[in-house]
Protein backbone atom coordinates (compact mmCIF):
# COMPACT_ATOMS: atom_id res chain seq x y z
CA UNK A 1 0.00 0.00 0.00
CA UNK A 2 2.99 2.31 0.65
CA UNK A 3 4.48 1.89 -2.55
CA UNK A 4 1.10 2.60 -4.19
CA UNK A 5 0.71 5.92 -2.12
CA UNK A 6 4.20 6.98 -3.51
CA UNK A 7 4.01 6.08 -6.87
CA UNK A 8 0.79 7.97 -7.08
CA UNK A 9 2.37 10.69 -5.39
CA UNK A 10 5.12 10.39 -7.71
CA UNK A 11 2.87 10.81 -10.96
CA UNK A 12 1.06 13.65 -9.29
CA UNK A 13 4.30 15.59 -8.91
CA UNK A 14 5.45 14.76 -12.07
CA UNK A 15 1.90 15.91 -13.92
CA UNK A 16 2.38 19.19 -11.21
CA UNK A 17 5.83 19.78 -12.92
CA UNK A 18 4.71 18.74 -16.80
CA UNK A 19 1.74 21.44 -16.04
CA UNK A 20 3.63 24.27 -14.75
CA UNK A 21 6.36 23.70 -17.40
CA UNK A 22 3.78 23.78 -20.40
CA UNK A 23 2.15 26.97 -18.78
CA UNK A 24 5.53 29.09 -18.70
CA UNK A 25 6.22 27.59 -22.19
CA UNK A 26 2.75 29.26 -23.27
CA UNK A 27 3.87 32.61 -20.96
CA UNK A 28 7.30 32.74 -22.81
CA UNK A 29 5.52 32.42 -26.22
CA UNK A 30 3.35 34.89 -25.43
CA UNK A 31 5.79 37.51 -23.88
CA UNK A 32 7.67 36.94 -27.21
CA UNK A 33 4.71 37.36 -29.36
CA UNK A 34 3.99 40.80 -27.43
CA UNK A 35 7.73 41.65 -27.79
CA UNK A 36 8.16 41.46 -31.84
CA UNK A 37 4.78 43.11 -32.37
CA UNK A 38 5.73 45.72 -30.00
CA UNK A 39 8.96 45.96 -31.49
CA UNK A 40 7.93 46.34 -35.26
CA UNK A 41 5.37 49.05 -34.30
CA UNK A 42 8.31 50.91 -32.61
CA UNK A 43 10.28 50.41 -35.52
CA UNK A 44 7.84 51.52 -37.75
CA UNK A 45 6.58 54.75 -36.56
CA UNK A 46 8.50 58.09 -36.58
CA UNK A 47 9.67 60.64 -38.69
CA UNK A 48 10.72 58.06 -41.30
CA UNK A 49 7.89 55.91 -41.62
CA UNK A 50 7.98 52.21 -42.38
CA UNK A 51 5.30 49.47 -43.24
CA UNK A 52 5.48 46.58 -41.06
CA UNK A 53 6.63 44.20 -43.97
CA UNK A 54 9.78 46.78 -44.08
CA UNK A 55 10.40 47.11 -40.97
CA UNK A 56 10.17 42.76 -40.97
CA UNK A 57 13.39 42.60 -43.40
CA UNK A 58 15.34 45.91 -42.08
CA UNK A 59 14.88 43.95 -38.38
CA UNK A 60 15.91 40.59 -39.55
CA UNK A 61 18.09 41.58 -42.37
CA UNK A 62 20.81 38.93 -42.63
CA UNK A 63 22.97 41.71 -44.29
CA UNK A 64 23.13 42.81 -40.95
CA UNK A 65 22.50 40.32 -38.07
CA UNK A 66 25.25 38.27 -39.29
CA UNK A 67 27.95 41.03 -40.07
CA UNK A 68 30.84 41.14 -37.49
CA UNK A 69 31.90 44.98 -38.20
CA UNK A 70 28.22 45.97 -37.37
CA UNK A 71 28.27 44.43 -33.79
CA UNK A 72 31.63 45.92 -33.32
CA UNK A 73 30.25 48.66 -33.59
CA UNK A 74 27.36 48.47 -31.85
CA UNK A 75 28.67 46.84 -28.97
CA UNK A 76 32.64 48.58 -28.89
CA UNK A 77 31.71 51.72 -30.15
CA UNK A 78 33.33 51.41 -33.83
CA UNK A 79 32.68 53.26 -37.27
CA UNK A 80 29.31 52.21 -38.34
CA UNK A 81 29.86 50.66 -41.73
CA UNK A 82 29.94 52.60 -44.77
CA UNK A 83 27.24 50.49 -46.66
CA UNK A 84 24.60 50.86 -44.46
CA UNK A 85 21.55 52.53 -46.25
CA UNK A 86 19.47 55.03 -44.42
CA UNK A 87 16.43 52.73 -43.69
CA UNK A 88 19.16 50.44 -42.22
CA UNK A 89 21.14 53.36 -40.11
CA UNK A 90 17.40 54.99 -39.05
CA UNK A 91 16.19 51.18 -37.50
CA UNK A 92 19.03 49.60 -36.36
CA UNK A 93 21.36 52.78 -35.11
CA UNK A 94 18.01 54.59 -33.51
CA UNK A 95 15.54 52.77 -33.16
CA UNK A 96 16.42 49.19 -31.92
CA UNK A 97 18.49 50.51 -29.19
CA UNK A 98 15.89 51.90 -27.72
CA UNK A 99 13.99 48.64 -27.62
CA UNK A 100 16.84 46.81 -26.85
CA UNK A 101 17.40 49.18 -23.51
CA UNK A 102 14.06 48.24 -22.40
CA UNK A 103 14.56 44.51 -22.71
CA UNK A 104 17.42 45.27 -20.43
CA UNK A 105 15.19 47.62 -18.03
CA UNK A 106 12.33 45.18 -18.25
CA UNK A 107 14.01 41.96 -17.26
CA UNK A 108 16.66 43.53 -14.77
CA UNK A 109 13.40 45.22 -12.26
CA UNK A 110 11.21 42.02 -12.74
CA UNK A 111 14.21 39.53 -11.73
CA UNK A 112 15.08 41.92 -9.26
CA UNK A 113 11.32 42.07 -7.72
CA UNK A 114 11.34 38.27 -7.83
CA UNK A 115 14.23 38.00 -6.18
CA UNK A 116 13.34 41.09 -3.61
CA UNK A 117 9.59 39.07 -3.42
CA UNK A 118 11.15 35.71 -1.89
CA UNK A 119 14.13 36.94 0.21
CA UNK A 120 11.98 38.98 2.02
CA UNK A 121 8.99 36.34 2.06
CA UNK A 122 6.95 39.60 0.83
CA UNK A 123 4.79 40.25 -2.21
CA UNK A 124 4.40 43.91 -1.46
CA UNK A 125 8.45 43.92 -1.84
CA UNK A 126 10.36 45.55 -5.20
CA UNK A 127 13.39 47.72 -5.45
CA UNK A 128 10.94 50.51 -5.33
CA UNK A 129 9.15 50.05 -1.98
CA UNK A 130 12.28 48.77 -0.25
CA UNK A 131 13.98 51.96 -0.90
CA UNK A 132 16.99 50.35 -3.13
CA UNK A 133 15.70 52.25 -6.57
CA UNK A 134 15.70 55.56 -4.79
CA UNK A 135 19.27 55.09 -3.40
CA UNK A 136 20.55 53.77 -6.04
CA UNK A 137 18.84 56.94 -7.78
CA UNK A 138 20.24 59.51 -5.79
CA UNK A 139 24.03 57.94 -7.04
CA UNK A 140 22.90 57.96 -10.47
CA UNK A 141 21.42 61.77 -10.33
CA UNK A 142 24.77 63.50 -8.57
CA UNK A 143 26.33 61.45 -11.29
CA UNK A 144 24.47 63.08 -14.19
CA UNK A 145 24.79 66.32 -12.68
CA UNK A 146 27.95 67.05 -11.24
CA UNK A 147 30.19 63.84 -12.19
CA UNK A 148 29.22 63.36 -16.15
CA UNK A 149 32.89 61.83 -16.41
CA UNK A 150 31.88 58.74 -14.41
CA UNK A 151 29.29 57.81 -16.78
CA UNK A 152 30.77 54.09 -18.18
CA UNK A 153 30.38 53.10 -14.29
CA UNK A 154 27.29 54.54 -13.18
CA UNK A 155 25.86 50.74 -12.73
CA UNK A 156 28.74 50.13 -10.46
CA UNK A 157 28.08 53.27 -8.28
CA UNK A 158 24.16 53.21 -8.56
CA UNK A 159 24.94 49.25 -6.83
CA UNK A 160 26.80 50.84 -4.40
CA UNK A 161 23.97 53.30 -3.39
CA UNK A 162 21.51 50.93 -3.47
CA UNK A 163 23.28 48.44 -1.64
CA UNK A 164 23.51 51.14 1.11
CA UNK A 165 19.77 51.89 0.85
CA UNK A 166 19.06 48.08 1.38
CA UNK A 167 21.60 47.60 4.37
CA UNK A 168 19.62 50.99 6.11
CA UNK A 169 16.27 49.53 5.49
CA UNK A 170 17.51 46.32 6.79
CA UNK A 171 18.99 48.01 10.19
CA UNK A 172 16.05 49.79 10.59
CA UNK A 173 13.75 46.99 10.04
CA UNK A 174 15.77 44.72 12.32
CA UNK A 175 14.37 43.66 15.72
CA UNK A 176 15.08 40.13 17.03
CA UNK A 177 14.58 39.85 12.83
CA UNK A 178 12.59 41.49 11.05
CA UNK A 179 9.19 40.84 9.26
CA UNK A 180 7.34 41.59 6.00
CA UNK A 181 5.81 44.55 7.34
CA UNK A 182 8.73 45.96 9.02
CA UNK A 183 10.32 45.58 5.94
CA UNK A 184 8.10 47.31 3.82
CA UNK A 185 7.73 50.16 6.68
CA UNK A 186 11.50 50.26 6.88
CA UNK A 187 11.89 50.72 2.90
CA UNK A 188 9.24 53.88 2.67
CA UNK A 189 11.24 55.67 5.24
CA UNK A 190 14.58 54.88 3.53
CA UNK A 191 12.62 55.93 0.25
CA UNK A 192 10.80 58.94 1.13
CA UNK A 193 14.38 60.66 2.36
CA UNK A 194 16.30 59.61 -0.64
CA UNK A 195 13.74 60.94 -2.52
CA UNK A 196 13.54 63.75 -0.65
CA UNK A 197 17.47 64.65 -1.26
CA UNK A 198 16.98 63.95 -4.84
CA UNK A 199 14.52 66.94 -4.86
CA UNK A 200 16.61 68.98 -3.27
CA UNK A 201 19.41 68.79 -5.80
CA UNK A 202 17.70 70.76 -8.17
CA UNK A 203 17.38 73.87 -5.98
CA UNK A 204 21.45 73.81 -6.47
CA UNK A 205 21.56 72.96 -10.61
CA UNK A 206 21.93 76.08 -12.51
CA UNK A 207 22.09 74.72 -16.19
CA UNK A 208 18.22 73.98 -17.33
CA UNK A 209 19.18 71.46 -19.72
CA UNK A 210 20.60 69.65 -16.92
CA UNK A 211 17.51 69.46 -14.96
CA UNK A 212 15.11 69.00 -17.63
CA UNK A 213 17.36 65.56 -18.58
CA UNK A 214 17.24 65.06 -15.09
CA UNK A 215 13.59 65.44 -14.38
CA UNK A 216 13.37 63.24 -17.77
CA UNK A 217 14.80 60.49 -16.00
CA UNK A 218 13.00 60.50 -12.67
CA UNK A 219 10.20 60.00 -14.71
CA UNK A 220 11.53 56.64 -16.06
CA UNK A 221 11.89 57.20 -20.12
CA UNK A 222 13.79 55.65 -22.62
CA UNK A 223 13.51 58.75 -24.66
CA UNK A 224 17.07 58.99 -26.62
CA UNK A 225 18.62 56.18 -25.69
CA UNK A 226 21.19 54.50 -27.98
CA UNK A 227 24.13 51.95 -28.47
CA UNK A 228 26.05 53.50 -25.32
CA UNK A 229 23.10 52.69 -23.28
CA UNK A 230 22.84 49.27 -23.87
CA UNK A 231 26.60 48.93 -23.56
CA UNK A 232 26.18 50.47 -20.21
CA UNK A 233 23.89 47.73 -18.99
CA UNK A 234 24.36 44.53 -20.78
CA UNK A 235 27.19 43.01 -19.30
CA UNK A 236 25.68 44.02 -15.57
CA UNK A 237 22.62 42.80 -16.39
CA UNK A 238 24.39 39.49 -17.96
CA UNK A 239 25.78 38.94 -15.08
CA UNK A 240 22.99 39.48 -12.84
CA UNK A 241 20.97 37.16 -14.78
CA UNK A 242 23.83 34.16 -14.68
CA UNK A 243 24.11 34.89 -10.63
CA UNK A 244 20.68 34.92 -10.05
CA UNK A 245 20.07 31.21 -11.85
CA UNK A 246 22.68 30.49 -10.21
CA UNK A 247 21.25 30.53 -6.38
CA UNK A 248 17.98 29.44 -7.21
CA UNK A 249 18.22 26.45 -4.83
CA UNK A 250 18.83 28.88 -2.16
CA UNK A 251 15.76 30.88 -3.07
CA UNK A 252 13.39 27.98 -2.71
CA UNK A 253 15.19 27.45 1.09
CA UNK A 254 14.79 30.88 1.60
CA UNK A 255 10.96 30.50 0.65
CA UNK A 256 10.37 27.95 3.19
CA UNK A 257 10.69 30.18 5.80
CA UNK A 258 13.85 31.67 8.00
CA UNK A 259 13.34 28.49 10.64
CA UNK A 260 13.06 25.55 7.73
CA UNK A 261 16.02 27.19 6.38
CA UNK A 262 18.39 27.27 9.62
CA UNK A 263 17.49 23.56 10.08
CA UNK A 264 18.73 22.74 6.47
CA UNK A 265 21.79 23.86 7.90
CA UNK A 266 21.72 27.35 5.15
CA UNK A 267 23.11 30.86 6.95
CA UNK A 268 19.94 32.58 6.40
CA UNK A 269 21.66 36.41 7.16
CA UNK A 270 24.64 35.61 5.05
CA UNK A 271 22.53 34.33 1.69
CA UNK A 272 19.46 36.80 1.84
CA UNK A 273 22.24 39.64 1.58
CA UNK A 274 24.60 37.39 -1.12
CA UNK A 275 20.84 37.02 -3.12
CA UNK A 276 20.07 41.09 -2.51
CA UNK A 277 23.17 41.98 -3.72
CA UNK A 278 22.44 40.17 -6.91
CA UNK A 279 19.22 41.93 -6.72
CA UNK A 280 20.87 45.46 -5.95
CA UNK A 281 23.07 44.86 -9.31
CA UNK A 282 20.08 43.95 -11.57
CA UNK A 283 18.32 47.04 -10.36
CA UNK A 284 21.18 49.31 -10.89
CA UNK A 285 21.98 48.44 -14.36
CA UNK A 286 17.88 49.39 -15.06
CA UNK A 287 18.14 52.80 -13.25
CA UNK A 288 21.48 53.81 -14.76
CA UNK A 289 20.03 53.95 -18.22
CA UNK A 290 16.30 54.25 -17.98
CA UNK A 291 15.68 56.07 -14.77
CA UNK A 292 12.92 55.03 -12.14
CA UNK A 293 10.42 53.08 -13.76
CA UNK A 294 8.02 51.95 -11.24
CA UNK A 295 5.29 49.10 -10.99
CA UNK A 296 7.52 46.33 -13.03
CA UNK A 297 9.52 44.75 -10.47
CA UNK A 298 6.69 44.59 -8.13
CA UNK A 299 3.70 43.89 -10.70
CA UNK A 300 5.66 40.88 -13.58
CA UNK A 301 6.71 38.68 -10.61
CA UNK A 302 2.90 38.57 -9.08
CA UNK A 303 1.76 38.26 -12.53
CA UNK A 304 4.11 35.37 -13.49
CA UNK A 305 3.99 33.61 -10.03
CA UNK A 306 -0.10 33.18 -10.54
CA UNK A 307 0.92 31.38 -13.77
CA UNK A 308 3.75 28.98 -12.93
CA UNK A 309 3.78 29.06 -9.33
CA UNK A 310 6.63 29.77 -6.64
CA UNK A 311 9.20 27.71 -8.21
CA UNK A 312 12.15 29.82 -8.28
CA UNK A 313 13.41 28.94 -11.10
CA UNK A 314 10.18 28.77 -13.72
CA UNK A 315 9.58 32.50 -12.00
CA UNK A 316 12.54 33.58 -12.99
CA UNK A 317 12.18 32.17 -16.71
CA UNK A 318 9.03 33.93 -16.65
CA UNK A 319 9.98 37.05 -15.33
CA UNK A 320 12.99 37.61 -17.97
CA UNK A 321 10.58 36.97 -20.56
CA UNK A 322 7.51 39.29 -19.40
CA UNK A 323 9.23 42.39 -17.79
CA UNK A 324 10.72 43.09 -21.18
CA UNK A 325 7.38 42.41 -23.37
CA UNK A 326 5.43 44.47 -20.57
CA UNK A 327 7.96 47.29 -20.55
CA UNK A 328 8.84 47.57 -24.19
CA UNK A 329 4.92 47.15 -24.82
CA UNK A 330 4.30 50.20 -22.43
CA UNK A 331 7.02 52.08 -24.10
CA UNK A 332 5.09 51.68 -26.92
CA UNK A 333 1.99 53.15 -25.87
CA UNK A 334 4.09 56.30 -24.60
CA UNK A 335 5.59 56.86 -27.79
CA UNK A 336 1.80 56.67 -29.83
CA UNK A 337 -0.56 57.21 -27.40
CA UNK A 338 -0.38 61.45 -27.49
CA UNK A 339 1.91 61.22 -30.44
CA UNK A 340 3.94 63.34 -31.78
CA UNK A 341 4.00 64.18 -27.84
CA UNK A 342 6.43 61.03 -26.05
CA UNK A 343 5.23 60.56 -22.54
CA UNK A 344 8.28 58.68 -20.56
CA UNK A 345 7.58 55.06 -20.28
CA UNK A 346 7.21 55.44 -16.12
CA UNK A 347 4.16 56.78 -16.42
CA UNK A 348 2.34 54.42 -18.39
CA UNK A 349 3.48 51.77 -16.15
CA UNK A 350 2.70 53.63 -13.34
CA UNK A 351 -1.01 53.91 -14.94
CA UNK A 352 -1.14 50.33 -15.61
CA UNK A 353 0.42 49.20 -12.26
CA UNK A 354 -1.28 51.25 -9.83
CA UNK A 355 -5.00 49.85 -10.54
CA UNK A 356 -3.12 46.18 -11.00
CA UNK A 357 -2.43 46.87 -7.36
CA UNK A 358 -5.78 48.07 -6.07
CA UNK A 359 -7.41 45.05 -7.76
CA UNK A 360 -5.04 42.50 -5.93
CA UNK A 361 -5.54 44.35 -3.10
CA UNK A 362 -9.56 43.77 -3.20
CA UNK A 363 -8.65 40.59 -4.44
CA UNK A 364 -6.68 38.98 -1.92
CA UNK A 365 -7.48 38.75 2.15
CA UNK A 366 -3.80 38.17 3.18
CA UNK A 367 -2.07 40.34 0.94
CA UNK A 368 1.92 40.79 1.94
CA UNK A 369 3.57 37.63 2.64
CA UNK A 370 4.51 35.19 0.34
């Protein structure tokens, strides 16, 4: 009878794991579907117009995707090539980057949230309420205003002031431990005076250019973005993405609870801040070139986690794949929606996120820990 119970249980786990797989294979169709239509529309549009069928073959132009001396010079910074014609320079050298950046941006905050979500056994957790955007904000805004010539390592230093943000919220959270709420408490006080600060820099910018860029990014935009940009964040956000599939064992621990986890023998302290820092980085390289794009890393990873489940790993799949469809979507809808006014991406996701919140706030009794 024993064996029976546990080869039944067996098949019911492996069905469990068959299901979930097939419904993040349908999520990571999907999110790609959304991604190239989003993307041809974006190409498409501007002040050199395309059809979609041209912007099809100027995307996937094997002229270009498979020419060495164009990726040198997209990703080092080289010549562009001489032969490129002007529907080729006008997509690929202005208006892919742009989408590319917010692939970056859109899988770097929904990772990040994920990660955020399940170290701090919190669903109301993101880089944004725990206070690590806005530090890592106020780094990258001194930088654009007073230290321009520290631009190739503004990821690095926007880590840096997020990681500080994070080890604040955590001191001030801390009490015999801490708890979701304290967390979340902790990370709106942290928040509100970093964003306070950032404010207050502009009383002490003279050049207007300088704070209209600035105020620009606050907003969250990918307005002008280009090659640099995504040179800026790839290889953080690269390696963000390796570290974080890297510890997903230690995630699902972490998941079980700060007690379950001791007993496996796991340093709880030491991993949650090894996993934040991961976290931190992922977050950083989406601030330094986009600015502070709210809603993403806290809405994708609810979003994905009512699909596939809690799974560390299929969440994380999930969350690469619809943080970028969602943002570049959204980014979008900024670009036509008042066109030829471009409203920064921020606030359509703000728009989208904030009554995403309010209905999984009605929704759900218990909302806050994971």
């Amino acid at each position: 009878m024993a064996r029976l119970f546990n080869t039944l249980a067996q098949r019911r786990d492996t069905w469990s794991g068959w299901y979930a797989n097939s419904k993040l294979a349908v999520l990571v169709l999907g999110s790609l579907a959304i991604l190239l239509s989003a993307t041809l529309l974006q190409v498409s549009f501007g002040a050199f117009p395309l059809t979609l069928v041209d912007a099809w073959y100027t995307v996937f132009d094997p002229d270009v995707l498979f020419s060495v001396d164009v990726w040198r010079a997209f990703l080092l910074g080289d010549e562009i090539p001489k032969w490129f014609t002007p529907r080729q320079h006008v997509v690929w050298n202005i208006r892919l980057p742009r989408i590319l950046v917010g692939v970056l941006v859109g899988a770097n905050l929904a990772v990040s949230g994920a990660i955020f979500q399940i170290i701090t056994r919190n669903e109301l957790a993101s880089p944004y309420i725990l206070g690590v955007s806005d530090g890592a904000g106020l780094v990258v805004l001194l930088t654009l205003t007073m230290f321009s010539g520290l631009l190739p390592v503004m990821p690095v230093l926007a880590a840096l002031g997020g990681g500080v943000a994070f080890l604040l919220v955590y001191a001030i959270a801390w009490k015999n431990g801490t708890s979701p709420v304290r967390l979340v408490l902790a990370g709106v006080v942290v928040g509100t005076v970093f964003s306070s600060v950032q404010r207050a820099l502009f009383f002490f910018i003279d050049n207007l250019g300088v704070v209209m860029s600035a105020q620009t990014w606050l907003s969250g935009s990918l307005l002008g973005t280009d090659w640099a940009q995504v040179r800026i964040a790839l290889p953080f956000t690269v390696l963000a993405m390796i570290l974080a599939f890297v510890v997903t064992q230690e995630l699902d621990v972490l998941l079980l609870g700060e007690d379950t986890a001791d007993s496996l023998g796991m340093p709880v302290e030491k991993v949650r801040f090894a996993v934040a820092g991961i976290a931190i980085l992922s977050t950083a390289a989406a601030i330094a070139v986009a600015g502070l794009v709210g809603f993403v890393g806290l809405i994708v990873p609810h979003i994905v986690r009512n699909i596939v489940g809690s799974d560390s790993r299929r969440l994380l799949i999930g969350c690469l794949f619809l943080g970028p469809a969602l943002l570049v979507g959204a980014d979008v809808g900024a670009r036509l929606a008042l066109s030829p006014i471009q409203l920064p991406v921020g606030i359509i996701t703000g728009l989208v996120g904030g009554p995403y919140f309010l209905y999984l706030m009605r929704k759900k009794e218990n909302l806050g820990e994971v």
